[in-house]
PDB file of N, CA and C in Angstrom:
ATOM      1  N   UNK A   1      -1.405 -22.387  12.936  1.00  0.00           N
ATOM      2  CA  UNK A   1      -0.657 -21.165  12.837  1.00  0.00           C
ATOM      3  C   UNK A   1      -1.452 -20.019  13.440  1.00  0.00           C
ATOM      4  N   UNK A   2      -0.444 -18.980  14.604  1.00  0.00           N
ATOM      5  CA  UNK A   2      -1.579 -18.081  14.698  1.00  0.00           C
ATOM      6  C   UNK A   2      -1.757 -17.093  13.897  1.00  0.00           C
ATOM      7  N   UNK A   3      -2.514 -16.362  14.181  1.00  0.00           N
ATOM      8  CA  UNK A   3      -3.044 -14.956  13.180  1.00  0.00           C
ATOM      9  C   UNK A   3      -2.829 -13.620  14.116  1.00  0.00           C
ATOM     10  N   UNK A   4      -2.089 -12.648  13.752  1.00  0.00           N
ATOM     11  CA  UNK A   4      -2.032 -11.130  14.483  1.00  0.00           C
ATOM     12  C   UNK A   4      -2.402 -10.694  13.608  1.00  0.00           C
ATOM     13  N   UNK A   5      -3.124  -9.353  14.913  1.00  0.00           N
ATOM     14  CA  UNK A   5      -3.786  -8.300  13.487  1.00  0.00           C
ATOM     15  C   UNK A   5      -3.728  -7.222  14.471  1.00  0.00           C
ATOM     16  N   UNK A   6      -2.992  -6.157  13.347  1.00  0.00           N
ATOM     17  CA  UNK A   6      -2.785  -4.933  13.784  1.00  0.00           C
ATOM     18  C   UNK A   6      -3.654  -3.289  13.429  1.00  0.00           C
ATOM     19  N   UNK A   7      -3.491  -2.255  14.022  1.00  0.00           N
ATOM     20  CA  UNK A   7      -4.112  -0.956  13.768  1.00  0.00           C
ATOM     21  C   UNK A   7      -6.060  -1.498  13.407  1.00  0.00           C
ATOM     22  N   UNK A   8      -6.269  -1.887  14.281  1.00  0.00           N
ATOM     23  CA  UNK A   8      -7.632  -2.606  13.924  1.00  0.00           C
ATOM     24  C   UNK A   8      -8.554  -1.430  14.098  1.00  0.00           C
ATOM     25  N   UNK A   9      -9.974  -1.645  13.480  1.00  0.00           N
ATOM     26  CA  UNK A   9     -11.002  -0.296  13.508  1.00  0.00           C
ATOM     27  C   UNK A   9     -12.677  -1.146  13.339  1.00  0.00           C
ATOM     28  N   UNK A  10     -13.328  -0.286  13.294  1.00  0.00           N
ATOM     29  CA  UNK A  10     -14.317  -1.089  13.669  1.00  0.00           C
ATOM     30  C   UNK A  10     -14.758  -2.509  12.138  1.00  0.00           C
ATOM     31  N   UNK A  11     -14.236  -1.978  11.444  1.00  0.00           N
ATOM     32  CA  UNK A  11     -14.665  -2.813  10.295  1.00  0.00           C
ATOM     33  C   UNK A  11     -13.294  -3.203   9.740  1.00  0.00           C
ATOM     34  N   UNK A  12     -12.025  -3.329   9.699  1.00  0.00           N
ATOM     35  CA  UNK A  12     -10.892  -3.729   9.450  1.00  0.00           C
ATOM     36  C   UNK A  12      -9.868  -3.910  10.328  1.00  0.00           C
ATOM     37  N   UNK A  13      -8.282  -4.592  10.077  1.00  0.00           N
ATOM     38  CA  UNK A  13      -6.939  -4.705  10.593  1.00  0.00           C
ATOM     39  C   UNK A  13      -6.865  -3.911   9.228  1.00  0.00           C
ATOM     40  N   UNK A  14      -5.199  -3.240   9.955  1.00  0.00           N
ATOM     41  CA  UNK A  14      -4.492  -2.361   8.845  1.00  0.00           C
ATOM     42  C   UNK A  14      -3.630  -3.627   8.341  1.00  0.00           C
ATOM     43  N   UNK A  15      -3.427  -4.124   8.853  1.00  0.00           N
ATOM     44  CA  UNK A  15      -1.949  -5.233   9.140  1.00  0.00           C
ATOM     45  C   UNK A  15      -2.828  -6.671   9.442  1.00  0.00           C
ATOM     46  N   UNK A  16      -2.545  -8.250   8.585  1.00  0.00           N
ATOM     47  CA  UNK A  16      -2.078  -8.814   9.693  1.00  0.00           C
ATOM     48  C   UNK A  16      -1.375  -9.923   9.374  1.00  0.00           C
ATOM     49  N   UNK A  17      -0.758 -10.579  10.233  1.00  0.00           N
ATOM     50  CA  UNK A  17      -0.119 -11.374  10.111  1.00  0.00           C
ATOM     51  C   UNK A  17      -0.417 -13.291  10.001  1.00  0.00           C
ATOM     52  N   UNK A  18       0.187 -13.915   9.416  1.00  0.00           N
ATOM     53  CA  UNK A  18      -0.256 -14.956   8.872  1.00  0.00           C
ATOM     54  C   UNK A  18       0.774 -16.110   8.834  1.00  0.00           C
ATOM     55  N   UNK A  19       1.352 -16.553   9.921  1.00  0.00           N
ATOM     56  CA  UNK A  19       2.358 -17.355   9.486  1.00  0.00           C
ATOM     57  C   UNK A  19       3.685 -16.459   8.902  1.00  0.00           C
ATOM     58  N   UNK A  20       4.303 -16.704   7.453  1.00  0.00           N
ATOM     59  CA  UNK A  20       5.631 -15.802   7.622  1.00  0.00           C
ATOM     60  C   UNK A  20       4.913 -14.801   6.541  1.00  0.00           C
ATOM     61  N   UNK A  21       3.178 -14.717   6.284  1.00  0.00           N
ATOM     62  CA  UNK A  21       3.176 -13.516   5.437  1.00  0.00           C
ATOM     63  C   UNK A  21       2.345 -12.275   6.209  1.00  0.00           C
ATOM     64  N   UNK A  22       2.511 -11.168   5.430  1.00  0.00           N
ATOM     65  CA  UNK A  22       2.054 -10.295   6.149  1.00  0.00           C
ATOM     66  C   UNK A  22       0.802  -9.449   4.858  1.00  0.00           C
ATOM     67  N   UNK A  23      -0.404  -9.002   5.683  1.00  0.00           N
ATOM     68  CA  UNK A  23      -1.462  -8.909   4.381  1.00  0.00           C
ATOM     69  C   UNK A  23      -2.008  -7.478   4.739  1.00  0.00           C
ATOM     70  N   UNK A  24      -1.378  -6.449   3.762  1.00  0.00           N
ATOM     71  CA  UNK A  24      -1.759  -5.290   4.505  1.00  0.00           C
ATOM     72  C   UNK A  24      -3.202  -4.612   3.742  1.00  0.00           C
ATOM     73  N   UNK A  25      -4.021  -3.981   4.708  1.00  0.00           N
ATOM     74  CA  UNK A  25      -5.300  -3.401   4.010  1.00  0.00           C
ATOM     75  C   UNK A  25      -5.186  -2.609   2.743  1.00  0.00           C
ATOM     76  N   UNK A  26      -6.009  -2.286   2.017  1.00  0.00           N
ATOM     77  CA  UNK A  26      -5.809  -1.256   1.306  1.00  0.00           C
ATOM     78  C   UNK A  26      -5.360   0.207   2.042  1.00  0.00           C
ATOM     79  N   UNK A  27      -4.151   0.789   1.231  1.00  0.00           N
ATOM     80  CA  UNK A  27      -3.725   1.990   2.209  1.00  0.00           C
ATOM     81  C   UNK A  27      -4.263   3.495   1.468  1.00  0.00           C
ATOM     82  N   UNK A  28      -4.919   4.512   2.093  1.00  0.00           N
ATOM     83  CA  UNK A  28      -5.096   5.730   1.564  1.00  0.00           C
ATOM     84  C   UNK A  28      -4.594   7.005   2.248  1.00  0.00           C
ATOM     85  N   UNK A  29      -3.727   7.634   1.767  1.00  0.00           N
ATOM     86  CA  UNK A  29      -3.665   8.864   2.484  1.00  0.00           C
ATOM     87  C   UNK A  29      -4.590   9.460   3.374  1.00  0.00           C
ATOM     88  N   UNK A  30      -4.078  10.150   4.149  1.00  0.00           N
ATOM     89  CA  UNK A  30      -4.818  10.883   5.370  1.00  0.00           C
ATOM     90  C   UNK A  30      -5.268  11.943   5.192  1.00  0.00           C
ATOM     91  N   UNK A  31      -4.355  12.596   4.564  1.00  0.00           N
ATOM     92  CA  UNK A  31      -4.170  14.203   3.562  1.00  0.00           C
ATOM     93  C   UNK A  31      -4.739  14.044   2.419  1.00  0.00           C
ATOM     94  N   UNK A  32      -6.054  14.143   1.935  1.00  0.00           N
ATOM     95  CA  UNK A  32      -7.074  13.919   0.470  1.00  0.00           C
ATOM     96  C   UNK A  32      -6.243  15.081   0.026  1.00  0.00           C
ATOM     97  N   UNK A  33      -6.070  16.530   0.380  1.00  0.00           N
ATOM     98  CA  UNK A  33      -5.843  17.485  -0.204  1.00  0.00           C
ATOM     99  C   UNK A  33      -4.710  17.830  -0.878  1.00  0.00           C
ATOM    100  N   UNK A  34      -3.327  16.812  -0.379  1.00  0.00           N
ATOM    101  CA  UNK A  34      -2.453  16.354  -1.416  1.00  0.00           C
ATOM    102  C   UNK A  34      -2.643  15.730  -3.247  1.00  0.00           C
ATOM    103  N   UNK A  35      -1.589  16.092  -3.685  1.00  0.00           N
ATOM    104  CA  UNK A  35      -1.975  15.558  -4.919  1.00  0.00           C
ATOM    105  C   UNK A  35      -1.607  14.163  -5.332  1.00  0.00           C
ATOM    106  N   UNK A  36      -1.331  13.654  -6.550  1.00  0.00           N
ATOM    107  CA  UNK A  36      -1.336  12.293  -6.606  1.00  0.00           C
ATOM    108  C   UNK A  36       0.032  11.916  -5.523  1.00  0.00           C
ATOM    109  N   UNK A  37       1.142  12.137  -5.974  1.00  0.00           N
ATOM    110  CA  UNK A  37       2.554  12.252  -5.745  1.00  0.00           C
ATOM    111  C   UNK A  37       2.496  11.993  -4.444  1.00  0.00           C
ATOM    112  N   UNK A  38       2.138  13.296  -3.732  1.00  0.00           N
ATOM    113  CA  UNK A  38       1.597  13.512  -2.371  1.00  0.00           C
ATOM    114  C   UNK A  38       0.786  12.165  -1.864  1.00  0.00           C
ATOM    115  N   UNK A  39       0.030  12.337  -2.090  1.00  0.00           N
ATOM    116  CA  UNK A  39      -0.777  10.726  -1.471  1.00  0.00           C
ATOM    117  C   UNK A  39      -0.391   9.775  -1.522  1.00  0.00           C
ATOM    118  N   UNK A  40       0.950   9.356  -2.992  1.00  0.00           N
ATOM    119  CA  UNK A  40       0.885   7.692  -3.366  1.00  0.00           C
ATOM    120  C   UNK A  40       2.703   8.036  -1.628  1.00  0.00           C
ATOM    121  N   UNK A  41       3.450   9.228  -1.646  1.00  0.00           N
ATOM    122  CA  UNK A  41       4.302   9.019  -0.728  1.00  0.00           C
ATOM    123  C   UNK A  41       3.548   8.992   0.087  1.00  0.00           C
ATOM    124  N   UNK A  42       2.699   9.492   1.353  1.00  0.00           N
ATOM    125  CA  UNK A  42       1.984   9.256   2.232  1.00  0.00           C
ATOM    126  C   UNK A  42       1.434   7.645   2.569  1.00  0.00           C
ATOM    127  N   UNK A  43       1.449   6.847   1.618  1.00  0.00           N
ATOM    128  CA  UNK A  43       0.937   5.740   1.614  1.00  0.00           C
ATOM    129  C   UNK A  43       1.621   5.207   1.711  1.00  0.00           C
ATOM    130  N   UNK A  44       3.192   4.980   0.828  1.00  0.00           N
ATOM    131  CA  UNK A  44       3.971   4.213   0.929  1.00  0.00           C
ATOM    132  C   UNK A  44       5.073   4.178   2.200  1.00  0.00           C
ATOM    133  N   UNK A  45       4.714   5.940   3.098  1.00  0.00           N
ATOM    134  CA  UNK A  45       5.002   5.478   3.853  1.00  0.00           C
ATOM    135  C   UNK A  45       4.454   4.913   5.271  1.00  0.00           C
ATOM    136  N   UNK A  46       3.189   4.890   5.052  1.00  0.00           N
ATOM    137  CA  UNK A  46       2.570   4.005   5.777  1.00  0.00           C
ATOM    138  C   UNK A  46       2.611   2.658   5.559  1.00  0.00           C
ATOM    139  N   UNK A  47       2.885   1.767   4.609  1.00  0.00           N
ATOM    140  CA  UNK A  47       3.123   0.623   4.340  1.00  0.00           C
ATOM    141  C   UNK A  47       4.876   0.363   4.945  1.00  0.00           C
ATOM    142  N   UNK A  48       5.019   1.068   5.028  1.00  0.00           N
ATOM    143  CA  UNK A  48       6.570   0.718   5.330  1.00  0.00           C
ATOM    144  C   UNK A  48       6.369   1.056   7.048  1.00  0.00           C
ATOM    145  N   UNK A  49       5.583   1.746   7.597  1.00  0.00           N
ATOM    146  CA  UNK A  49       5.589   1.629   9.028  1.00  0.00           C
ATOM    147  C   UNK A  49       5.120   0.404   9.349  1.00  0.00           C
ATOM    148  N   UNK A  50       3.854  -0.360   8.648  1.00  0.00           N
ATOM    149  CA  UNK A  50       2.951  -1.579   8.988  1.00  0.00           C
ATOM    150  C   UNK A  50       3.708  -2.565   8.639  1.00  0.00           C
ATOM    151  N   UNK A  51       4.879  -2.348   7.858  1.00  0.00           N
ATOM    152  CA  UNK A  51       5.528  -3.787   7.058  1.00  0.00           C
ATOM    153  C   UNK A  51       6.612  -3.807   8.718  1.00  0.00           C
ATOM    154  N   UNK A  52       7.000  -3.065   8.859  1.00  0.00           N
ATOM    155  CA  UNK A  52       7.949  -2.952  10.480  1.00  0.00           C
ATOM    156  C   UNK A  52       7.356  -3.345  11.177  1.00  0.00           C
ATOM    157  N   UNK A  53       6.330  -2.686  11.858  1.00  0.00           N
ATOM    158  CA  UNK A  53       5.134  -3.381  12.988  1.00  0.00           C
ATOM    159  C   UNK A  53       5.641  -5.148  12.610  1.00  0.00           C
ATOM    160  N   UNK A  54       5.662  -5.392  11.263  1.00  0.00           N
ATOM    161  CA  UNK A  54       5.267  -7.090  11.048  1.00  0.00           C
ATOM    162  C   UNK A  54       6.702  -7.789  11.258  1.00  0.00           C
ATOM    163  N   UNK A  55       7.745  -7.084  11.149  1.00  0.00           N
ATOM    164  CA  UNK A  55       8.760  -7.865  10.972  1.00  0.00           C
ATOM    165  C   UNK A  55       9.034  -7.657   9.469  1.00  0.00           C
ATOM    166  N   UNK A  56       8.576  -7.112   8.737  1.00  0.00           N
ATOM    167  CA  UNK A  56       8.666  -7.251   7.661  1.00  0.00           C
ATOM    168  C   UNK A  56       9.396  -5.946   6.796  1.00  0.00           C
ATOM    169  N   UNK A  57       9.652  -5.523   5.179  1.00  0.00           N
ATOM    170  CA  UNK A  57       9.741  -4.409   4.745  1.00  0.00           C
ATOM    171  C   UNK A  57       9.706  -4.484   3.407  1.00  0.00           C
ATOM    172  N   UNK A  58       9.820  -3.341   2.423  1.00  0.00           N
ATOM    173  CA  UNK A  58       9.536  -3.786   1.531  1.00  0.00           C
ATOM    174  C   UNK A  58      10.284  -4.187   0.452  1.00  0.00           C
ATOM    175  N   UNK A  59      11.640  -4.511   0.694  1.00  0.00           N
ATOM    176  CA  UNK A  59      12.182  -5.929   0.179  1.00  0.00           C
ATOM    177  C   UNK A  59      11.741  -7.049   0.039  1.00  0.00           C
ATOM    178  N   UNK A  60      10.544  -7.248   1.101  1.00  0.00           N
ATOM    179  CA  UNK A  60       9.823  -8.956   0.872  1.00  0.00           C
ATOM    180  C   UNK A  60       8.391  -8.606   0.047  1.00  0.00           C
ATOM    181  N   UNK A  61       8.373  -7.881  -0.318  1.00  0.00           N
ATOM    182  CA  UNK A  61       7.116  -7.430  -1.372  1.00  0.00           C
ATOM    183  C   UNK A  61       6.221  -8.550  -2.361  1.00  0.00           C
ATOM    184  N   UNK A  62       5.546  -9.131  -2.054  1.00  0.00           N
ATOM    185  CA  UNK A  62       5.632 -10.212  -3.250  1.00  0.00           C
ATOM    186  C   UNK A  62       4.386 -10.166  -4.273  1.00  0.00           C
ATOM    187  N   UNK A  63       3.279  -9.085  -3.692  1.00  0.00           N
ATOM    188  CA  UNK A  63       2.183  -8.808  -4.454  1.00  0.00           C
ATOM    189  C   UNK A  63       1.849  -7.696  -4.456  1.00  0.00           C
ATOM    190  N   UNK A  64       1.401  -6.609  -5.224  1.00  0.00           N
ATOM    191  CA  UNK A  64       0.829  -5.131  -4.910  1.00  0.00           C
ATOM    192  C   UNK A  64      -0.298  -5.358  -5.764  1.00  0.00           C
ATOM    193  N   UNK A  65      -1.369  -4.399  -5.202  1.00  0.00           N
ATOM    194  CA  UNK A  65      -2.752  -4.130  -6.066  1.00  0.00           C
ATOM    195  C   UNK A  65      -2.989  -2.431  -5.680  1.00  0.00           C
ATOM    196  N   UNK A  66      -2.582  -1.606  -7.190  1.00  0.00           N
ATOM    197  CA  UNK A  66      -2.895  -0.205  -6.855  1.00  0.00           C
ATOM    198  C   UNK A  66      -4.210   0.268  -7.654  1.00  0.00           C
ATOM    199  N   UNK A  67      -4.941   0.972  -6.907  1.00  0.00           N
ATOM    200  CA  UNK A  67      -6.241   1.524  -7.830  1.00  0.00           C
ATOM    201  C   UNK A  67      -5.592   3.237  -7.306  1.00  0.00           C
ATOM    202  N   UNK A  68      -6.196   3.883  -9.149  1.00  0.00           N
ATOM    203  CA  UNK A  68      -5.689   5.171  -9.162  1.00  0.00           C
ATOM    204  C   UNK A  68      -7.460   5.873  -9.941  1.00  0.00           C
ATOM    205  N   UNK A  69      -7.685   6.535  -9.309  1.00  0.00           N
ATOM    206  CA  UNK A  69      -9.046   7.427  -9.411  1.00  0.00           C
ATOM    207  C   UNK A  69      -8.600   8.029 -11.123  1.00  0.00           C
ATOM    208  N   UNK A  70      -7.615   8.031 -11.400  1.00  0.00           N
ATOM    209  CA  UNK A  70      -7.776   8.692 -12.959  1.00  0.00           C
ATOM    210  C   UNK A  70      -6.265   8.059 -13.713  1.00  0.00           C
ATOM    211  N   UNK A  71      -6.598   6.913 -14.641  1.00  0.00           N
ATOM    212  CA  UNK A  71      -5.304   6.328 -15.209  1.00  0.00           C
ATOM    213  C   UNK A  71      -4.460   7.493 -15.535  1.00  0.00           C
ATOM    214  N   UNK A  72      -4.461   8.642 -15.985  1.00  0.00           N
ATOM    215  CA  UNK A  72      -3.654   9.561 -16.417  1.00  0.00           C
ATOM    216  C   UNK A  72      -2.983   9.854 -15.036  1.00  0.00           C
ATOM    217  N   UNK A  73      -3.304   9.409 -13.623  1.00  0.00           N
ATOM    218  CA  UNK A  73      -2.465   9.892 -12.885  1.00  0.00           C
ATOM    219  C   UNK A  73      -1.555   8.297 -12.114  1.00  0.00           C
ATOM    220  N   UNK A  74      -1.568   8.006 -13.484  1.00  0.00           N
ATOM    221  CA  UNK A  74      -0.442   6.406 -13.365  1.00  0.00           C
ATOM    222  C   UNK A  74       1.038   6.610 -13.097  1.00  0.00           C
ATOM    223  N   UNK A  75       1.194   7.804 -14.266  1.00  0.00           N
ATOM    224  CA  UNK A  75       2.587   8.275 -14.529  1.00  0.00           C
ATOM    225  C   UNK A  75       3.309   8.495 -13.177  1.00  0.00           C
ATOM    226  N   UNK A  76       2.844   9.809 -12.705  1.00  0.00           N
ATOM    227  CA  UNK A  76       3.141  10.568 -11.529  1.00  0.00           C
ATOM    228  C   UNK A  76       3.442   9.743 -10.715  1.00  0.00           C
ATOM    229  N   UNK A  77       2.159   8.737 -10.008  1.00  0.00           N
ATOM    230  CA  UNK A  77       2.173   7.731  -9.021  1.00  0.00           C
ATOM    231  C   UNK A  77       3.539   6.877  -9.705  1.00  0.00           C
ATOM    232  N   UNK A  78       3.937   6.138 -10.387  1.00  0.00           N
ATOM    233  CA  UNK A  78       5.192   5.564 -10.857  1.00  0.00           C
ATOM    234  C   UNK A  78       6.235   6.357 -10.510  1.00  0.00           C
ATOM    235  N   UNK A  79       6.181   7.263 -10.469  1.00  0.00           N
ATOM    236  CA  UNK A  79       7.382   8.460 -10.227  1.00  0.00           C
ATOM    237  C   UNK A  79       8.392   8.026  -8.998  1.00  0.00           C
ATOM    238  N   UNK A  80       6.995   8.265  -8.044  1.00  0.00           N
ATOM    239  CA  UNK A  80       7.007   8.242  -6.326  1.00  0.00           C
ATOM    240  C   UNK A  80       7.701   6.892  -6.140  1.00  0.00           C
ATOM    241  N   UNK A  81       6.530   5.559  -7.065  1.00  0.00           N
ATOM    242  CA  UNK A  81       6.759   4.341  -6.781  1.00  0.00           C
ATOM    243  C   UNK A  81       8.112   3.991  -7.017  1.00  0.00           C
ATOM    244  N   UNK A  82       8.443   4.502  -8.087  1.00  0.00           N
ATOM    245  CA  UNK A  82      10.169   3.862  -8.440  1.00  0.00           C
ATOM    246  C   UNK A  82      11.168   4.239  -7.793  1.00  0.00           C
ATOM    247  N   UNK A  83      10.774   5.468  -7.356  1.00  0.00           N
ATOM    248  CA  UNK A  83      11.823   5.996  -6.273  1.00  0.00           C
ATOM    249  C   UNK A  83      12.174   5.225  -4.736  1.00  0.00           C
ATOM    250  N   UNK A  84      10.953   4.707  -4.704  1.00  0.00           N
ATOM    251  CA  UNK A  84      10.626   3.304  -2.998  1.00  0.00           C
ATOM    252  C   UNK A  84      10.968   2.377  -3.400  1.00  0.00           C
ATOM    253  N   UNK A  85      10.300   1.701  -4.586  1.00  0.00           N
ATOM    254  CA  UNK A  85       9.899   0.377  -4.115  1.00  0.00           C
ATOM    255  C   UNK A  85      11.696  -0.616  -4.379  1.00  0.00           C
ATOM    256  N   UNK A  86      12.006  -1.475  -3.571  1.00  0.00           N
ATOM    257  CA  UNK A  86      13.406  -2.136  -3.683  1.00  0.00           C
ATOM    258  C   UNK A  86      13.220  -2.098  -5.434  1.00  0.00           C
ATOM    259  N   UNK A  87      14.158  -1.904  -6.121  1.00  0.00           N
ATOM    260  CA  UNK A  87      14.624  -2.502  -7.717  1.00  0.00           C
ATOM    261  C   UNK A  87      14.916  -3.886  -7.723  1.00  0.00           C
ATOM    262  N   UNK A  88      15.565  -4.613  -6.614  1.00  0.00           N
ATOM    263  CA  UNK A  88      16.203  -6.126  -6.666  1.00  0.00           C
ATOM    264  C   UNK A  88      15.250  -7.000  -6.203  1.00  0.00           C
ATOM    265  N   UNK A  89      14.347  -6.297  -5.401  1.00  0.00           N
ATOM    266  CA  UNK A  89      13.296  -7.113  -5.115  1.00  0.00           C
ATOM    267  C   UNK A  89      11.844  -6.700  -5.715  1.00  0.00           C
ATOM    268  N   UNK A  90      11.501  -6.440  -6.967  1.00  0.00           N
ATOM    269  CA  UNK A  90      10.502  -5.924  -7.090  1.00  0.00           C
ATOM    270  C   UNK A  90       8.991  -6.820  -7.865  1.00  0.00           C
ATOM    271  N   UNK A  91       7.561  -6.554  -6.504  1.00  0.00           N
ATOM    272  CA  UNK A  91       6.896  -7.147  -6.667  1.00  0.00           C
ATOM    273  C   UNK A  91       6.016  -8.080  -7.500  1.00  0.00           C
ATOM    274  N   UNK A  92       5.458  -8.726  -8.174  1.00  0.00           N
ATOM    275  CA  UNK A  92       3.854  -8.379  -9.101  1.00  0.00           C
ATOM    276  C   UNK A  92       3.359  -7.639  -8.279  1.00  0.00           C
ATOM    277  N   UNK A  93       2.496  -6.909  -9.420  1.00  0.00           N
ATOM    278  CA  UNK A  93       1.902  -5.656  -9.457  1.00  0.00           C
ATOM    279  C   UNK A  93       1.081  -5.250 -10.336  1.00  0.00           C
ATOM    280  N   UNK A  94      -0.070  -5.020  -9.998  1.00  0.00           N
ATOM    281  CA  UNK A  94      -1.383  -4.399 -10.621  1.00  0.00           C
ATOM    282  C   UNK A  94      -1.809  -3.195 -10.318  1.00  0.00           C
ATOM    283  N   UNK A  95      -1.756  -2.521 -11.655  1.00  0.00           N
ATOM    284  CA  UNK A  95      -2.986  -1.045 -11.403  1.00  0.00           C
ATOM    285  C   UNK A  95      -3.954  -0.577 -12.383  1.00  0.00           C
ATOM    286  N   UNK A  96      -4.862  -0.775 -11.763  1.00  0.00           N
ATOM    287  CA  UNK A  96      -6.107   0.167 -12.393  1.00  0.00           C
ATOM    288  C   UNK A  96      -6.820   1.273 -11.670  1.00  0.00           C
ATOM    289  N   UNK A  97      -7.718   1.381 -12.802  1.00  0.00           N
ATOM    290  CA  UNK A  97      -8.654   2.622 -12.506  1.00  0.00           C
ATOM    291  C   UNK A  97      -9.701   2.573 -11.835  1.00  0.00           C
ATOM    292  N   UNK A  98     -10.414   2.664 -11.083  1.00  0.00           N
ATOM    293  CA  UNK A  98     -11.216   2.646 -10.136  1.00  0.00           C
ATOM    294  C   UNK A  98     -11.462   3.421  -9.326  1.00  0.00           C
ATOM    295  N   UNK A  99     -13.288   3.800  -8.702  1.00  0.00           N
ATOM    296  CA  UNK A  99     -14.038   4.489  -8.086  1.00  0.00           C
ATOM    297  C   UNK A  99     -13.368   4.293  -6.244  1.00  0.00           C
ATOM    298  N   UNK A 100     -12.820   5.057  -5.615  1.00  0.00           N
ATOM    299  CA  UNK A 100     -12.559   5.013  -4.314  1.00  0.00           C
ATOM    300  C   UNK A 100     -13.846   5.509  -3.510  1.00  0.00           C
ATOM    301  N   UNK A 101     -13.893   4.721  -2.271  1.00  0.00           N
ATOM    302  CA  UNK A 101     -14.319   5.165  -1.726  1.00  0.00           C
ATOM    303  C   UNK A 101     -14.701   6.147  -0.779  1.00  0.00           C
ATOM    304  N   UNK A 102     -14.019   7.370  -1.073  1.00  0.00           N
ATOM    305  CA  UNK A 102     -13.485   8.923  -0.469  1.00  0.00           C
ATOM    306  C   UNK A 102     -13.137   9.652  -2.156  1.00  0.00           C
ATOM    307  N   UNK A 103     -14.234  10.407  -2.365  1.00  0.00           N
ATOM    308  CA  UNK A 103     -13.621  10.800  -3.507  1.00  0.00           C
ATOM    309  C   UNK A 103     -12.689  12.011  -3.682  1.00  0.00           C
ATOM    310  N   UNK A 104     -11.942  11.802  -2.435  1.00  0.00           N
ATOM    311  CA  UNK A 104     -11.110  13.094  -2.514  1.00  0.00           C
ATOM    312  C   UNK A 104      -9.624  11.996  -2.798  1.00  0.00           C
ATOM    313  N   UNK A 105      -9.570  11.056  -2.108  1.00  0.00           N
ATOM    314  CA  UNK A 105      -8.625   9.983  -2.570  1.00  0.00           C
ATOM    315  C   UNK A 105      -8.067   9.696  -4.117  1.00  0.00           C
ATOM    316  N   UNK A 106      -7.162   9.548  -4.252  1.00  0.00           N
ATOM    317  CA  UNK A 106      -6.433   9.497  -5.420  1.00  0.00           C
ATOM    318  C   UNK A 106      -6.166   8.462  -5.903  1.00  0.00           C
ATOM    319  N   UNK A 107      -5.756   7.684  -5.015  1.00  0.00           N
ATOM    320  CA  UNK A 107      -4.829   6.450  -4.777  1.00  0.00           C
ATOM    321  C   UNK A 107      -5.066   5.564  -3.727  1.00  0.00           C
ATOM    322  N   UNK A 108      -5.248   4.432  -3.766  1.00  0.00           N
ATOM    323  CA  UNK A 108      -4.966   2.913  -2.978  1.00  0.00           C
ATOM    324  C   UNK A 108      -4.175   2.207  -2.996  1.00  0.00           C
ATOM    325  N   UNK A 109      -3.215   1.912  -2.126  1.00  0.00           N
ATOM    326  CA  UNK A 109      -2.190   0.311  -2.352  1.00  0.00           C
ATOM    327  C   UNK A 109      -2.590  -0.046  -1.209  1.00  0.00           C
ATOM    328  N   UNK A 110      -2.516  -1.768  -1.656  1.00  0.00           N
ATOM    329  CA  UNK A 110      -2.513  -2.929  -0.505  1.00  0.00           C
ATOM    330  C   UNK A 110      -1.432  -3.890  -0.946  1.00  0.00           C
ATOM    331  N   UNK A 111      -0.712  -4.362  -0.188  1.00  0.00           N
ATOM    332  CA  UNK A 111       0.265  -5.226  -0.332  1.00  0.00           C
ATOM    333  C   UNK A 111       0.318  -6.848   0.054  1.00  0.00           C
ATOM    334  N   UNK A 112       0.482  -7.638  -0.063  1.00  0.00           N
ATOM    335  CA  UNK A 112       1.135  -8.329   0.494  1.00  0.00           C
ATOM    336  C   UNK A 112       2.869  -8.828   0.688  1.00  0.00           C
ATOM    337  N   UNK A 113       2.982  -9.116   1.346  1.00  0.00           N
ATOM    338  CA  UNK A 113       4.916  -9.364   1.838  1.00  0.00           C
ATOM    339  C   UNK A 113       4.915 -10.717   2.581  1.00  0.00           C
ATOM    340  N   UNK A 114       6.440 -10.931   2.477  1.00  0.00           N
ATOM    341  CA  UNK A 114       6.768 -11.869   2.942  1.00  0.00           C
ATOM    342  C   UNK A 114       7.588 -11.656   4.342  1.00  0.00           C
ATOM    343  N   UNK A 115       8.253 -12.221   5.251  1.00  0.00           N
ATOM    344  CA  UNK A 115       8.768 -11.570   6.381  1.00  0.00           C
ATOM    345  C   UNK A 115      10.018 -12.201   6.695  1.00  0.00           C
TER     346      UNK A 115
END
């Protein structure tokens, strides 16, 4: 099977592809200076540009892993999330609390999907 890999940088792919799945990096806003809300939409809609790049979207959702810099800003981020993520198709899904690596960052999602 081959392997594509997309938005590549010197130490990662944003994207790549795997047969019919698609394995996206951890995603962080661009804009630190946004607030939670702000960042977790910024992200999600970057996952939804990379899930396209793949053939993919996020109807085929089949795993999420979110880290949030302060559990109290779980709520908020859910806000954003419920408003995106498909209802009929909706993933497993994990979130915790955890140290980012940009501490202006709020929020991380990485996904995986199906295509």
């Amino acid at each position: 099977m081959s392997i594509t890999r997309h938005d590549q940088s010197a130490i990662l792919s944003q994207a790549v592809e795997h047969g019919d799945t698609v394995y996206l990096a951890g995603i962080v806003a661009k804009d630190m200076n946004k607030d939670i809300k702000g960042q977790t939409k910024e992200i999600l809609d970057d996952i939804d540009r990379l899930l396209a790049k793949c053939g993919s979207s996020k109807s085929k959702l089949v795993q999420c892993h979110i880290w949030v810099t302060d559990i109290r800003n779980r709520a908020p981020m859910n806000e954003v999330w419920a408003e995106w993520v498909d209802k009929k198709n909706l993933p497993a899904r994990a979130c915790v609390e955890a140290k980012l690596a940009d501490p202006k960052a709020l929020v991380e999602i990485m996904v995986i999907a199906g295509r």
